[in-house]
Protein backbone atom coordinates (compact mmCIF):
# COMPACT_ATOMS: atom_id res chain seq x y z
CA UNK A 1 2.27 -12.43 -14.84
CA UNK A 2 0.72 -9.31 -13.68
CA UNK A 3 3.53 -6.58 -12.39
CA UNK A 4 2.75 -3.12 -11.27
CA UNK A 5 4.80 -0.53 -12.12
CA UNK A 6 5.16 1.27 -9.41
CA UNK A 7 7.54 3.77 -6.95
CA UNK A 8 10.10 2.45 -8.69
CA UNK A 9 9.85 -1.13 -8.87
CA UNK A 10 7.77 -3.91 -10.58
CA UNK A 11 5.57 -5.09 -7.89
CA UNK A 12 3.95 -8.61 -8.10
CA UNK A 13 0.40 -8.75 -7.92
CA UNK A 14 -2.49 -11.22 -8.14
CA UNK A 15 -6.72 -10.23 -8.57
CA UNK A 16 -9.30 -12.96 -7.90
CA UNK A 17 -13.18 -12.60 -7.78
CA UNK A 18 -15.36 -9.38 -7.72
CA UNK A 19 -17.13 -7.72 -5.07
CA UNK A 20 -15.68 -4.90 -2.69
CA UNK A 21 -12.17 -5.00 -2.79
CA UNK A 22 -9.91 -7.44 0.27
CA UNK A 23 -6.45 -6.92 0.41
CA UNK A 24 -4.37 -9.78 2.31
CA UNK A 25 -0.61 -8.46 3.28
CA UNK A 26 1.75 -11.41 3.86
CA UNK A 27 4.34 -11.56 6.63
CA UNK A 28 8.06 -11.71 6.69
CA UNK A 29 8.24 -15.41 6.10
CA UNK A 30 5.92 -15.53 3.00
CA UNK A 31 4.39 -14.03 -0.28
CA UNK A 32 1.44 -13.45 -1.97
CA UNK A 33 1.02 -17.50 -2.16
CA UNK A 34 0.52 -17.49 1.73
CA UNK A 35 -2.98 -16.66 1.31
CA UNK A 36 -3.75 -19.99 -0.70
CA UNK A 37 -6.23 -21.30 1.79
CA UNK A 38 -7.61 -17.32 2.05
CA UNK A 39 -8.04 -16.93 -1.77
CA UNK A 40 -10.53 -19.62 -2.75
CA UNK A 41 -12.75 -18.77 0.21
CA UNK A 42 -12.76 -14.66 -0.02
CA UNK A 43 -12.71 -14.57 -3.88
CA UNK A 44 -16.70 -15.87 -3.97
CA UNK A 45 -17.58 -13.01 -2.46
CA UNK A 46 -14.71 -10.15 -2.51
CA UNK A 47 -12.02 -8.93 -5.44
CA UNK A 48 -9.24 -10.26 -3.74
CA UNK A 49 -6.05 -8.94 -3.87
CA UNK A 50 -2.38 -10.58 -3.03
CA UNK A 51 0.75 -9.11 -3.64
CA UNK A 52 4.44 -9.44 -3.05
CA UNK A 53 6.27 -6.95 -0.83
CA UNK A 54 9.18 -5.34 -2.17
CA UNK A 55 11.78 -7.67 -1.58
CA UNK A 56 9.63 -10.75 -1.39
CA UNK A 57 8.70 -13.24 -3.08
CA UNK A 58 8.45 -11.95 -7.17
CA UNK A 59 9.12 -8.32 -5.73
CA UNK A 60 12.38 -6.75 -6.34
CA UNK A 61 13.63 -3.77 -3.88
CA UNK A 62 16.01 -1.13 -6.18
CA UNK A 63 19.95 -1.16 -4.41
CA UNK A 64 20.27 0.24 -1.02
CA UNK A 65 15.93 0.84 -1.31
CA UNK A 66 13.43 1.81 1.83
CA UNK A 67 12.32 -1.66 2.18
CA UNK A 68 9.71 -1.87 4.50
CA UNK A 69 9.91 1.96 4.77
CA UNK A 70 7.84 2.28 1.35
CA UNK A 71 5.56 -0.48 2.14
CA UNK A 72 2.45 1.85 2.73
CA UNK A 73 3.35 3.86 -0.63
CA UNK A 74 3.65 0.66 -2.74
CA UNK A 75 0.03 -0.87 -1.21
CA UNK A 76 -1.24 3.04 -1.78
CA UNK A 77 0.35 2.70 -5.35
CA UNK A 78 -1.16 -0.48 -5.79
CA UNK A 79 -4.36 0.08 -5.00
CA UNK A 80 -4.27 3.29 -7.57
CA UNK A 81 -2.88 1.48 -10.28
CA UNK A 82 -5.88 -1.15 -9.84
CA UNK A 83 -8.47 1.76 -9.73
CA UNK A 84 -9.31 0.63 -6.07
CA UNK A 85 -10.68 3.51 -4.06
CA UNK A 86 -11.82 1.53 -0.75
CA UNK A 87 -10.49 -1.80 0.35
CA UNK A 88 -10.72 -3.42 3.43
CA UNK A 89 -7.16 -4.78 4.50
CA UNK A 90 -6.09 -7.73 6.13
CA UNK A 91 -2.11 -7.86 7.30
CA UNK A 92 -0.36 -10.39 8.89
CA UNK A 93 3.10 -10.18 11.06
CA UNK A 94 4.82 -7.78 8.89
CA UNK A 95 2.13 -7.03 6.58
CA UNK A 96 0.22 -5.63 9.26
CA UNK A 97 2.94 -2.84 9.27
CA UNK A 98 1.54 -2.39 6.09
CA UNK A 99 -2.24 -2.57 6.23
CA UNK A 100 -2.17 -0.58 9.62
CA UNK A 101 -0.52 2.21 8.16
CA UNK A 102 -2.47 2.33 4.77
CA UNK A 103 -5.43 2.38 7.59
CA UNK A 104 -4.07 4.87 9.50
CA UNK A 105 -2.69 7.45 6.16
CA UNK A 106 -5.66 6.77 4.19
CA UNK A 107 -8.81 6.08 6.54
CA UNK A 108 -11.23 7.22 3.56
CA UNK A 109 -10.15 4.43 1.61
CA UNK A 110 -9.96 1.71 4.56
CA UNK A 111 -13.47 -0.12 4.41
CA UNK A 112 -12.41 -2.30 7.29
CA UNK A 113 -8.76 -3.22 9.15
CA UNK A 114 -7.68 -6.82 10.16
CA UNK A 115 -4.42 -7.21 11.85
CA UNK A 116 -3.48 -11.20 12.29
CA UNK A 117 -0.50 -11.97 14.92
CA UNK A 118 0.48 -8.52 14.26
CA UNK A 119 1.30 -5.53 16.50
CA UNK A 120 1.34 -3.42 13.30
CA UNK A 121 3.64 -0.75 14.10
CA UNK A 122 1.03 0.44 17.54
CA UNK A 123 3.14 1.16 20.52
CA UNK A 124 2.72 0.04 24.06
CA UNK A 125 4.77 -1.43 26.87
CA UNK A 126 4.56 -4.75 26.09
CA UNK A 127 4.74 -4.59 22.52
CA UNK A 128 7.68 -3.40 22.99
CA UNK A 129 8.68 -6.10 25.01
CA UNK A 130 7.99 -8.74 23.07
CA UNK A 131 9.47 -6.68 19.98
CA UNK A 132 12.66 -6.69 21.99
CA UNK A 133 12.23 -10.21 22.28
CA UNK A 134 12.06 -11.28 18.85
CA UNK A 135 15.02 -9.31 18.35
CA UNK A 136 16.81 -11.35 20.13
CA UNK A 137 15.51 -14.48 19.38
CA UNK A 138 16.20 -13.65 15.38
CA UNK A 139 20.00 -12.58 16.23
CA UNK A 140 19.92 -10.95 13.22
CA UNK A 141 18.99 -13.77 11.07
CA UNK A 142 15.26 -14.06 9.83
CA UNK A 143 15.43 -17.82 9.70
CA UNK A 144 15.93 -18.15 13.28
CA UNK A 145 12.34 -15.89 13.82
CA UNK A 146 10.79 -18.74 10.68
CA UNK A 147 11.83 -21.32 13.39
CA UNK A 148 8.72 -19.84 15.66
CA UNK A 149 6.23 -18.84 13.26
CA UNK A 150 3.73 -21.87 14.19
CA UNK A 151 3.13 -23.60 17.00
CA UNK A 152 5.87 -25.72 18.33
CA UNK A 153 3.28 -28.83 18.13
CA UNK A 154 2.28 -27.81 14.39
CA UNK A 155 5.26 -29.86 12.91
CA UNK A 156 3.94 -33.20 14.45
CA UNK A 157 0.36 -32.75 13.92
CA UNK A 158 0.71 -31.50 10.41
CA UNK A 159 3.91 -32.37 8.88
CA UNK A 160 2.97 -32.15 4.72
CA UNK A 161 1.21 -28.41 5.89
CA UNK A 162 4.33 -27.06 8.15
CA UNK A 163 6.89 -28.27 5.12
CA UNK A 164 4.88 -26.65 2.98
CA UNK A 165 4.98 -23.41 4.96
CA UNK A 166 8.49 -23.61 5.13
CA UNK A 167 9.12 -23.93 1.01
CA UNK A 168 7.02 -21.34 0.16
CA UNK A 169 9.72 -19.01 3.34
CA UNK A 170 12.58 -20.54 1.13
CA UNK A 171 11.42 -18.40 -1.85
CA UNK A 172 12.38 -15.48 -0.36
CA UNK A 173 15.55 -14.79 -1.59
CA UNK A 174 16.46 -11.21 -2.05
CA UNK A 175 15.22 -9.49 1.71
CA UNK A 176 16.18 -6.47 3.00
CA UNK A 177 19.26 -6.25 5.21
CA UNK A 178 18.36 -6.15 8.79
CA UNK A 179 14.55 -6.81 7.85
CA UNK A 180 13.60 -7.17 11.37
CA UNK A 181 15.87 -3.94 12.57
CA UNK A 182 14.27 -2.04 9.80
CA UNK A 183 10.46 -2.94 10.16
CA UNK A 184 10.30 -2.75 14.29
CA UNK A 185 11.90 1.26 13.61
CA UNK A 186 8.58 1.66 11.73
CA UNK A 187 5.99 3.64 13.92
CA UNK A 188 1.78 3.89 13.13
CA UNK A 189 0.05 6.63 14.66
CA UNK A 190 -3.52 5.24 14.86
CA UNK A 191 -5.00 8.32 15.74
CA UNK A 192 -6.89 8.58 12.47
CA UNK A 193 -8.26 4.60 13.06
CA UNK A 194 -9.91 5.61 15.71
CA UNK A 195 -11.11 8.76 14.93
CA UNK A 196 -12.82 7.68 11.57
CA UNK A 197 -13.63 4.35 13.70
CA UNK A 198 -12.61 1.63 10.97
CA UNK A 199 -13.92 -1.40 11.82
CA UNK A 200 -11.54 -3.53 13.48
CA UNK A 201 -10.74 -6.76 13.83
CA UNK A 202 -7.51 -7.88 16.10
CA UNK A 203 -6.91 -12.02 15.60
CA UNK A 204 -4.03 -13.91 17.05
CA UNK A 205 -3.32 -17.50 17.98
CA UNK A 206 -3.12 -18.64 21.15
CA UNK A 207 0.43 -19.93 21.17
CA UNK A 208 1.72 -17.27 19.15
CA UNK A 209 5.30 -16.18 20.78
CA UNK A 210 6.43 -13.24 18.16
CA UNK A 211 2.95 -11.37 18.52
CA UNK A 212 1.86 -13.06 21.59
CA UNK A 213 -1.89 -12.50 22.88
CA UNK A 214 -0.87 -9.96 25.76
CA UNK A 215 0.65 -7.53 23.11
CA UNK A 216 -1.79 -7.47 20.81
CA UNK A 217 -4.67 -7.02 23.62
CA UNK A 218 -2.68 -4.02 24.66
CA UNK A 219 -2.97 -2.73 21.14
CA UNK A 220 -6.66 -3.28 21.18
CA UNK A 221 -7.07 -1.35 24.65
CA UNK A 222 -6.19 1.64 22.07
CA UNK A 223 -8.73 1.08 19.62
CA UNK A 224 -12.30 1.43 20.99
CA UNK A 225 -13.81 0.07 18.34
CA UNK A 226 -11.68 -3.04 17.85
CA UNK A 227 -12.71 -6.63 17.78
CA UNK A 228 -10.40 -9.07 19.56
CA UNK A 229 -10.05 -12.85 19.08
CA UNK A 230 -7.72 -16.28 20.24
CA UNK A 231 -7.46 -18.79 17.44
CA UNK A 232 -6.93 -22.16 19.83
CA UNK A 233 -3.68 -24.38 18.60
CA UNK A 234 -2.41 -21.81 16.41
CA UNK A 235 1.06 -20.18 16.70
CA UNK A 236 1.78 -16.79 14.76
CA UNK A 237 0.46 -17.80 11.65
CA UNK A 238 -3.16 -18.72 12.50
CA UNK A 239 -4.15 -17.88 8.74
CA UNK A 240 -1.89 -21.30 7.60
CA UNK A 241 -2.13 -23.29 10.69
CA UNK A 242 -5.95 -22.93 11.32
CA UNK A 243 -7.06 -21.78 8.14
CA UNK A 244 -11.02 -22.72 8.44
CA UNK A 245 -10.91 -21.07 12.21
CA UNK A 246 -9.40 -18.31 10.68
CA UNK A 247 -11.33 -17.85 7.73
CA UNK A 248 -14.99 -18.32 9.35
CA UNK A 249 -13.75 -15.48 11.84
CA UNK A 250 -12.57 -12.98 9.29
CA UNK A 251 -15.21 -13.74 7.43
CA UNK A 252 -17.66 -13.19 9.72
CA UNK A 253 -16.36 -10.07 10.88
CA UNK A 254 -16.31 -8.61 7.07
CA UNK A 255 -19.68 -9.90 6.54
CA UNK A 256 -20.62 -7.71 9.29
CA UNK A 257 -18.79 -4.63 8.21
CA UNK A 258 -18.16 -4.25 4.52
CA UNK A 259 -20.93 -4.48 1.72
């Protein structure tokens, strides 16, 4: 199994296919098997790349380590340790913490940004709001926030799919103390983004009520050159819930904007 050595940690890592390089950045309630309906799709025509956040999934933090706080170094490291010099990254919930902020650190190397039900770290009013509002729906337990990652009808209309999604949550077993605390105290400044105008694409379901569709329009208001899309019937993980949706948007979008 392929581990990067890296920042201090062994960091869990997957390649598939060749072509200019995609990096998909899972969310608090996943891994780098999330992207299972992403991989086969992207991998035909990109060198796919899936990893496990510290923490997560195969992905070991050190004692008392930055957790989210070093996400952006260990994708950075990553990336390096591959031989990757542009990618264009795709983040989802909490991974778009991480993608953003690669984006926004290293625009040079940032062929393209997607941020999926994801605020990303990008302040305004009402991403604030609803960050405040998670908060206090998770009462400091992550499994309470897992409870509204899909739309509330997703259960009944796709049982076998929604238990899936919640065994491949249950492999998470080491996270970070106050995970939720931690990653909302991270700040992007997107300042770069726009400056080197990365193209961007903003996607987030309909029904989603952690990164609801208010917030993240707010967050595209900042970004002039930002794409932004509803995924009907999905929740805040349009990438599981909708997958074809999902994938024929961000794949049109990259077709577009990375060769």
């Amino acid at each position: 199994m392929p581990f990067a050595k890296i920042n201090g940690i062994d960091l869990y890592y997957e390649v598939h296919g060749q072509g200019p390089a995609l990096v998909f950045a899972h969310g608090g309630g996943g891994s780098h098997l999330s992207w299972w309906q992403q991989v086969p799709e992207f991998s035909q025509r990109y060198q796919v790349i899936t990893f496990d956040h510290r923490s997560f999934g195969q992905s070991r933090d050190v004692p008392d380590g930055p957790g989210p706080h070093a996400f952006v170094q260990d994708l950075t490291a990553l990336l390096d340790h591959l031989g990757v010099e542009k990618a264009a990254v795709a983040g989802q919930s909490m991974g778009g913490w991480t993608v953003c902020g690669f984006a926004a650190a290293h625009p040079e190397r940032t062929s393209a940004l997607i941020l999926c039900d994801t605020t990303g770290g990008i302040d305004s009013p009402v991403a604030a709001k609803s960050q405040a509002n998670t908060q206090e729906r998770a009462r400091g337990n992550l499994s309470e926030i897992l409870k509204s990652a899909y739309a509330r009808s997703y259960p009944e209309r796709q049982p076998a799919m929604c238990f899936l999604y919640q065994q491949i949550s249950a492999l998470n077993t080491h996270l970070t103390p106050n995970l939720v605390k931690v990653l909302f105290s991270v700040k992007n400044d997107i300042r770069a983004i726009v400056e080197h105008q990365i193209p961007t694409l903003l996607l987030v379901g309909e029904e989603d009520v952690l990164a609801p569709p208010e917030a993240m329009a707010s967050i595209a208001t900042q970004i002039p050159q930002a794409k932004f899309v509803k995924v009907p019937q999905a929740g805040h993980s349009a990438y599981f819930e909708c997958a074809d949706e999902f994938n024929r948007l961000v794949g049109a979008f990259l077709q577009e904007q990375v060769r």
